[in-house]
Structures are given as structure tokens and as C-alpha cells.
N, C-alpha and C. Protein backbone atom coordinates (compact mmCIF):
# COMPACT_ATOMS: atom_id res chain seq x y z
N UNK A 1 -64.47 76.43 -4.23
CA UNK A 1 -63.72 75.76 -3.19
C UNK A 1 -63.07 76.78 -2.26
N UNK A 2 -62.32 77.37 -3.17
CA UNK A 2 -61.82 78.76 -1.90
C UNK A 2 -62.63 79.90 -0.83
N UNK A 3 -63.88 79.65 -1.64
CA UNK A 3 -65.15 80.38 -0.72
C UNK A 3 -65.40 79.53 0.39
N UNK A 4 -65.76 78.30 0.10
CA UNK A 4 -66.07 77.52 0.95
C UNK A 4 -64.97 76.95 2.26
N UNK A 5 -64.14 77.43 1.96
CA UNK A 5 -62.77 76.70 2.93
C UNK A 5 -62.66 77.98 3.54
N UNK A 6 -62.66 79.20 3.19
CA UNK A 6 -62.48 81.18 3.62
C UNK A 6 -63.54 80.64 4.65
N UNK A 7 -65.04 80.31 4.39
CA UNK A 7 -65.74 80.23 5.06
C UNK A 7 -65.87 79.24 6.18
N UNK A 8 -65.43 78.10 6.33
CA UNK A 8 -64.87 76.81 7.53
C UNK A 8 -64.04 77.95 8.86
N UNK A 9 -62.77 78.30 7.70
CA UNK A 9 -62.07 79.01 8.48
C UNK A 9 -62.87 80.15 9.58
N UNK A 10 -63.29 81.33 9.08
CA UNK A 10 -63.79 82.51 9.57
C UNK A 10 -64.97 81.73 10.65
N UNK A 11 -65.57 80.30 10.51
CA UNK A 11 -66.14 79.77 11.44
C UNK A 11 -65.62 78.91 12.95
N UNK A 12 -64.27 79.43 12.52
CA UNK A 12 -63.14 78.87 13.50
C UNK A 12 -62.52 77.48 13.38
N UNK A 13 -62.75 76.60 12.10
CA UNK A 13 -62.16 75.57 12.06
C UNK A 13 -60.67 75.69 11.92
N UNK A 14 -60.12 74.93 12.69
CA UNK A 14 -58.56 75.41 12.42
C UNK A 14 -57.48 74.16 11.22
N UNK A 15 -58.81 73.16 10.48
CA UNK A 15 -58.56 72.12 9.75
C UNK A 15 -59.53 72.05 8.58
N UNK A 16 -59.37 72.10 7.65
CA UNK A 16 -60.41 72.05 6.58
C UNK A 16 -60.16 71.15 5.41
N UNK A 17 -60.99 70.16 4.73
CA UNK A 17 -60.17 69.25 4.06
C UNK A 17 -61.52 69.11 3.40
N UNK A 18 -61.73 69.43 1.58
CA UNK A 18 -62.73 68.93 0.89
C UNK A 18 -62.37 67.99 0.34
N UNK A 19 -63.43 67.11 -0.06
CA UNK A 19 -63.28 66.33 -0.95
C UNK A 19 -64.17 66.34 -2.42
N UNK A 20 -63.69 65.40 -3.13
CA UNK A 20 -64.70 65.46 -4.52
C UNK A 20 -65.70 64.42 -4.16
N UNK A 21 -67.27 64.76 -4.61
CA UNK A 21 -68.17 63.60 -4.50
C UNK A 21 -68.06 62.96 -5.95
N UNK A 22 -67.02 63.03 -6.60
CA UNK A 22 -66.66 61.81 -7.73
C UNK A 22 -65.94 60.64 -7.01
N UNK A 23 -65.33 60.65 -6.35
CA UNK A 23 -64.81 59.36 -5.53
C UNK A 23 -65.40 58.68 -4.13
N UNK A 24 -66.48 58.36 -4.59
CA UNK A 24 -67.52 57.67 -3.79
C UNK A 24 -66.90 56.30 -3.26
N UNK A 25 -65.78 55.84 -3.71
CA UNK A 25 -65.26 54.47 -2.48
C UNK A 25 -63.50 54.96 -1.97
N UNK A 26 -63.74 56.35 -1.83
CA UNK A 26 -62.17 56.69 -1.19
C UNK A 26 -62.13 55.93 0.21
N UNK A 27 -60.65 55.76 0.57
CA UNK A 27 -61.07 54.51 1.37
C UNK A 27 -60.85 55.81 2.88
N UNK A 28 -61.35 55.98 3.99
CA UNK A 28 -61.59 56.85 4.80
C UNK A 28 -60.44 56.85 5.50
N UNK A 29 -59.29 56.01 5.46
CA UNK A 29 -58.06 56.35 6.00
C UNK A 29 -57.46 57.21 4.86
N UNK A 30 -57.88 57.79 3.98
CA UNK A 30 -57.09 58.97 3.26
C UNK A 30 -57.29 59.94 3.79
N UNK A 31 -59.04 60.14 4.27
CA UNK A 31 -59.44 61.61 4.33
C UNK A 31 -58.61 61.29 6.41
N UNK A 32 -58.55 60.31 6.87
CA UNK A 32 -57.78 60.74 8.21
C UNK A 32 -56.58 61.37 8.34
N UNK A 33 -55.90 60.46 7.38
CA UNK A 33 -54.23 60.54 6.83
C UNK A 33 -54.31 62.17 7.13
N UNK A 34 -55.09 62.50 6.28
CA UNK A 34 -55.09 64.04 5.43
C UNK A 34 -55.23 65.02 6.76
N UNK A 35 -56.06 64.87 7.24
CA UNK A 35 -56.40 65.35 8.53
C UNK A 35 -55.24 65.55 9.60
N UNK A 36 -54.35 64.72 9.89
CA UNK A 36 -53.06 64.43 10.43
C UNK A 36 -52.27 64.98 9.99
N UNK A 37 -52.14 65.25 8.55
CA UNK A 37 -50.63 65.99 7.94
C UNK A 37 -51.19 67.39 8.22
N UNK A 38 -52.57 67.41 7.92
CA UNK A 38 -52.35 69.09 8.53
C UNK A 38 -51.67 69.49 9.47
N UNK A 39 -51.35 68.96 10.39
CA UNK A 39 -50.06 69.38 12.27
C UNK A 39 -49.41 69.49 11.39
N UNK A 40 -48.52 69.21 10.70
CA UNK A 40 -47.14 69.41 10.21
C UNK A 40 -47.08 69.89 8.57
N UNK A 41 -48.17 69.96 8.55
CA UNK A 41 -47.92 70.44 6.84
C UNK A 41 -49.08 71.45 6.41
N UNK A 42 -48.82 72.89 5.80
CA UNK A 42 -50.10 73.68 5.14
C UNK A 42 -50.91 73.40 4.74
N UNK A 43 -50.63 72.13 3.63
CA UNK A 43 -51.37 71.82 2.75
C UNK A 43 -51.01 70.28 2.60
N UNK A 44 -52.51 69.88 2.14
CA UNK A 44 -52.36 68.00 1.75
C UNK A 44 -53.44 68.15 0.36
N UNK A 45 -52.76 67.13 -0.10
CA UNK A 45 -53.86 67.27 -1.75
C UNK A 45 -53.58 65.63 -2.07
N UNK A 46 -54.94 65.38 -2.31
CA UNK A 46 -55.08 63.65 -2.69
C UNK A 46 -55.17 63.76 -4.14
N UNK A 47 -54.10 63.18 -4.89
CA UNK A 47 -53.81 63.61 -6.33
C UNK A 47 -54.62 62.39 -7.10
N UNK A 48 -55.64 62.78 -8.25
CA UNK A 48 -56.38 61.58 -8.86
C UNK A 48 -55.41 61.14 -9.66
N UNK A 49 -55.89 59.85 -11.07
CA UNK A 49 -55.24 59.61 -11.90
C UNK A 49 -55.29 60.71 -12.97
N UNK A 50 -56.34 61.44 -13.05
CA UNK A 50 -56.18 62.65 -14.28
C UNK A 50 -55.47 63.46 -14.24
N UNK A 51 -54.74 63.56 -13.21
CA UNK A 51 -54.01 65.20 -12.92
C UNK A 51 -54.20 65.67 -12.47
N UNK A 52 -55.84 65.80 -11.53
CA UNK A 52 -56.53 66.66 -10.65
C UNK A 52 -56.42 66.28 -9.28
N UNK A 53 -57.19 66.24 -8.39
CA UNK A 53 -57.07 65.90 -7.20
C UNK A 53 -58.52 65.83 -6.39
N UNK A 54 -58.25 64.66 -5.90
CA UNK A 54 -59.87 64.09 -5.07
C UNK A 54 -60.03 65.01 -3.82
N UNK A 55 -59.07 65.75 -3.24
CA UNK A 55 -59.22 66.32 -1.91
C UNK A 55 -57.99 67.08 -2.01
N UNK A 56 -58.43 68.11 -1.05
CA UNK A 56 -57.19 69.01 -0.48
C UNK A 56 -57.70 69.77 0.45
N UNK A 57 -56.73 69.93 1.40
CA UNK A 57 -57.04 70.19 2.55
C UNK A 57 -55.90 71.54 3.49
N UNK A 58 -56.20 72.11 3.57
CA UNK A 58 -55.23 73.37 4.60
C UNK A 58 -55.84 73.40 6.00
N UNK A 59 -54.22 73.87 6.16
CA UNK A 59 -54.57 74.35 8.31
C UNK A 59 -55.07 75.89 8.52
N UNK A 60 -54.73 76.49 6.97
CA UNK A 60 -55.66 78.18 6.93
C UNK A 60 -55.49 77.91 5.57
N UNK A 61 -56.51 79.43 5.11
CA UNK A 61 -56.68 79.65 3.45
C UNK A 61 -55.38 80.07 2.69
N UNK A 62 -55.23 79.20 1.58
CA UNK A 62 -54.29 80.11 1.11
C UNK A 62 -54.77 80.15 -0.82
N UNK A 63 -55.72 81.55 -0.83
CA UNK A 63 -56.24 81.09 -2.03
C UNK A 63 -55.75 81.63 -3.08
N UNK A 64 -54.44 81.78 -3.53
CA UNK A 64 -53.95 81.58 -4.23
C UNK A 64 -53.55 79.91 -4.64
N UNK A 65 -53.68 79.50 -4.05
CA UNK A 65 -53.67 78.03 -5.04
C UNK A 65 -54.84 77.70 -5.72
N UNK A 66 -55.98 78.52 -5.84
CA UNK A 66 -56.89 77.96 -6.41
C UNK A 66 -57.03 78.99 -7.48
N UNK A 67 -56.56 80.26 -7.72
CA UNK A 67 -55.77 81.83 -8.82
C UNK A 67 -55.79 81.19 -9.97
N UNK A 68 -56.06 81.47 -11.33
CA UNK A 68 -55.76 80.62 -12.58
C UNK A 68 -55.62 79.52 -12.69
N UNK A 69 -56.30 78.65 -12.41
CA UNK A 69 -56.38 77.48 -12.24
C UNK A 69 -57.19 76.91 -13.87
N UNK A 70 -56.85 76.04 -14.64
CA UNK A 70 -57.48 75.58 -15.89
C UNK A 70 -58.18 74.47 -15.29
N UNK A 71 -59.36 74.34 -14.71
CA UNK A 71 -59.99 73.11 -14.38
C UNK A 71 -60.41 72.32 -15.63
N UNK A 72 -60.16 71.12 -14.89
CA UNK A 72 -60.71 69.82 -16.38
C UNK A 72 -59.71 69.77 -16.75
N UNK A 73 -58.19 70.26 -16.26
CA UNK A 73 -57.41 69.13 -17.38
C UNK A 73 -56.06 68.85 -16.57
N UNK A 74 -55.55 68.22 -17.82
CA UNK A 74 -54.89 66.89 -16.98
C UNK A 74 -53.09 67.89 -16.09
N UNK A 75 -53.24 69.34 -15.70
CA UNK A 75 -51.86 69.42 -15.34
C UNK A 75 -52.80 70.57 -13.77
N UNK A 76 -53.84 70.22 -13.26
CA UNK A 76 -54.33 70.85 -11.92
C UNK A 76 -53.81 70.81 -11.40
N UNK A 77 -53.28 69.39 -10.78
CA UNK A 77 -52.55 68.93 -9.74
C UNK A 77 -50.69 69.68 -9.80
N UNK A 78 -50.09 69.37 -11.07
CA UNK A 78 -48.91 70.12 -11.27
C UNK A 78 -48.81 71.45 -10.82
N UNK A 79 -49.82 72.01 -11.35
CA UNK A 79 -50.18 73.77 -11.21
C UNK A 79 -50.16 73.63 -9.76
N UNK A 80 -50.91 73.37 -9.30
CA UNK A 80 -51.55 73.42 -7.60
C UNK A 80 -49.75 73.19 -6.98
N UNK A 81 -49.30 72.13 -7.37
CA UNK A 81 -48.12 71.87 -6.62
C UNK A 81 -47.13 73.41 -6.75
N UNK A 82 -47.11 73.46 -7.97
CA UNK A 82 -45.89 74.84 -8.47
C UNK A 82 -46.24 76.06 -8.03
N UNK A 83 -47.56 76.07 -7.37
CA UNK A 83 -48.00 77.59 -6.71
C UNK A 83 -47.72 77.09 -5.52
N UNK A 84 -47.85 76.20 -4.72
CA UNK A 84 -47.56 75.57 -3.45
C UNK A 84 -45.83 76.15 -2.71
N UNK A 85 -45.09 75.43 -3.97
CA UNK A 85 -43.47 75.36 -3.82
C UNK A 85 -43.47 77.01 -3.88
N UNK A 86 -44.10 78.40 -5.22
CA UNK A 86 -43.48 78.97 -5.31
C UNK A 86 -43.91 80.58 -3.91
N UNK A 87 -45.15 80.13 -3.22
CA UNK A 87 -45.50 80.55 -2.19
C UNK A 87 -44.83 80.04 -1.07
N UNK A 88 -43.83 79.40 -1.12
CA UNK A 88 -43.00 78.35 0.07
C UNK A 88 -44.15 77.73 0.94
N UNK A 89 -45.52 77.65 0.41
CA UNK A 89 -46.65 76.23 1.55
C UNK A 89 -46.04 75.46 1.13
N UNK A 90 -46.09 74.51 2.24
CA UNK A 90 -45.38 72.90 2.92
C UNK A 90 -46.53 72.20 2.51
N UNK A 91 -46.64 71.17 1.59
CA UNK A 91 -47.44 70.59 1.73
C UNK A 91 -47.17 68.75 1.82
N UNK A 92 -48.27 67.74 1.39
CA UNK A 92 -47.93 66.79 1.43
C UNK A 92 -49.09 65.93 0.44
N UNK A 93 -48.19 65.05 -0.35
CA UNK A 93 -48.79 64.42 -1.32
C UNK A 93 -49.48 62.81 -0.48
N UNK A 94 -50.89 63.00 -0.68
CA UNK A 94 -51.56 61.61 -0.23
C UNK A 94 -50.89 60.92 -1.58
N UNK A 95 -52.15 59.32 -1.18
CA UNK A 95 -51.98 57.62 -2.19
C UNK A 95 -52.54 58.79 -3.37
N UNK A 96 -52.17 58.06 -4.78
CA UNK A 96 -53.20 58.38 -5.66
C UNK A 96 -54.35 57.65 -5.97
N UNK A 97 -55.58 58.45 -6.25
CA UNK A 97 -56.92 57.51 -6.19
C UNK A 97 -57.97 57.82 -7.60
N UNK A 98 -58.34 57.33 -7.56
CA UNK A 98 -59.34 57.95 -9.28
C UNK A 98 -60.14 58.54 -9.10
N UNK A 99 -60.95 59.27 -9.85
CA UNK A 99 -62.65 59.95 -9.60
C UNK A 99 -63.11 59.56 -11.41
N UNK A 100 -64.15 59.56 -10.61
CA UNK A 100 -65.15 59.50 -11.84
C UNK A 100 -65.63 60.33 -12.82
N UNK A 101 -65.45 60.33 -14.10
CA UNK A 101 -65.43 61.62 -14.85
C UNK A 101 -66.57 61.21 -16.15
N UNK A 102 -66.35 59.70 -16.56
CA UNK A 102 -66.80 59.68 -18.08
C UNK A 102 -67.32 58.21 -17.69
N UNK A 103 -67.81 57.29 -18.69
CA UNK A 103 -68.73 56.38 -18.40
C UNK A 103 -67.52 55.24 -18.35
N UNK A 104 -66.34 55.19 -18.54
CA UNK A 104 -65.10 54.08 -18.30
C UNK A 104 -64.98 54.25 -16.98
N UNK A 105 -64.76 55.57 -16.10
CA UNK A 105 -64.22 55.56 -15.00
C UNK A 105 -65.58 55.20 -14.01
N UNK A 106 -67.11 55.33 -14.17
CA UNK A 106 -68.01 54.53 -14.00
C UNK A 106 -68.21 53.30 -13.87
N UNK A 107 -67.65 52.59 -15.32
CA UNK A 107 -67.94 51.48 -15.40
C UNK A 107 -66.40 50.59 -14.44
N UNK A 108 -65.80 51.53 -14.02
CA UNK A 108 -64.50 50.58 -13.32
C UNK A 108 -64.88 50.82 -11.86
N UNK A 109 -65.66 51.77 -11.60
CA UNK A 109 -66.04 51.83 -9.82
C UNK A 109 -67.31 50.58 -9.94
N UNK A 110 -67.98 50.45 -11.12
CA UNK A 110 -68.79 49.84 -10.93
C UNK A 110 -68.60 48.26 -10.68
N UNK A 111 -67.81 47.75 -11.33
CA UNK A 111 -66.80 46.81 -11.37
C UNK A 111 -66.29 46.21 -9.92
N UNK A 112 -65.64 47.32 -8.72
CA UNK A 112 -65.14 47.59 -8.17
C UNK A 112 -66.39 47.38 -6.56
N UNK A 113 -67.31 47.91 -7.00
CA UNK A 113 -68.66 48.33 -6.55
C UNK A 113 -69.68 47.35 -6.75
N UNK A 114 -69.65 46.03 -6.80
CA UNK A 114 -71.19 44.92 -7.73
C UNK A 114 -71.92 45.50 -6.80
N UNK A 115 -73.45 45.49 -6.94
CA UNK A 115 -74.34 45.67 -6.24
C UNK A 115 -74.60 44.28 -5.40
């Protein structure tokens, strides 16, 4: 993720915002929302129900938030925040939204999703 956002940047984007392709029905006023808090905020992070986060997004790199990071478990999002506060980036917390991880969180988009 931090390669890929170093790289947006150095291509002159002055907004960069990934998302996870586990949350296939995020509703597209998040990823706008997100887009918008960048003017006024470093950083935006769309926090899932696991602890992790469906998206995050900066107005430049700051890759130390992505430094020791324990991916896969449930305190990403905490971590991410406490390097945020202790680097003084401004950031801003989106809705919380789920991603898909295991065959429950499947079977509830699916639910969510009838064909």
C-alpha cells in the first residue's frame, strides 16, 4: 500500500485514497466523503468491523503509518490511529463498514447482495 500511494504521489496526484476489493457494496458516497476530508484533513481511514480498515486515504505519503503494522488482526485500525495522533497527522474517521474475510462475512454480503 505505501508503494503504491509513494507512487500516485511522485505521479502528481495531490489525493490518493485506496480501497479494499473485500468490500464490494461500499456505498460510493464513502469513497467521495473520503475524497473531501482530504482539503482539511492528512489522513481519512474507513474503519471495518474487524479492526482493520476498508480504505484510507492521504493528501501526501506518510509511510510511517503503514511501519510495524500486524496485519490480520483485530487492533490495525487502533495502531494506524496511535501512529496518526503520535506523528501529529490530522486525520478523520469515515461510517464503519465490513469486508469480507471468511465464509460468514460472505454469506452476509450475500444476503445483502440476492442475485
Amino acid at each position: 500500500m505505501s508503494n503504491a500511494i509513494q507512487w500516485l504521489f511522485q505521479k502528481g496526484y495531490e489525493k490518493v485514497s485506496i480501497i479494499g476489493a473485500d468490500s464490494p457494496d461500499l456505498p460510493p458516497s464513502f469513497i467521495t466523503d473520503a475524497l473531501e476530508k482530504l482539503d482539511s484533513h492528512d489522513l481519512v481511514i474507513g474503519p471495518s468491523e474487524d479492526g482493520g480498515y476498508y480504505l484510507i486515504g492521504m493528501n501526501r505519503s506518510f509511510d510511517i503509518i503503514f511501519k510495524d503494522v500486524n496485519w490480520g488482526y483485530k487492533n490495525v485500525l487502533k495502531d494506524t490511529v496511535s501512529k496518526a495522533d503520535a506523528a501529529g497527522i490530522s486525520y478523520f474517521l469515515l461510517p464503519e463498514w465490513y469486508d469480507i474475510d471468511d465464509l460468514n462475512s460472505l454469506n452476509r454480503w450475500k444476503l445483502k447482495n440476492p442475485a
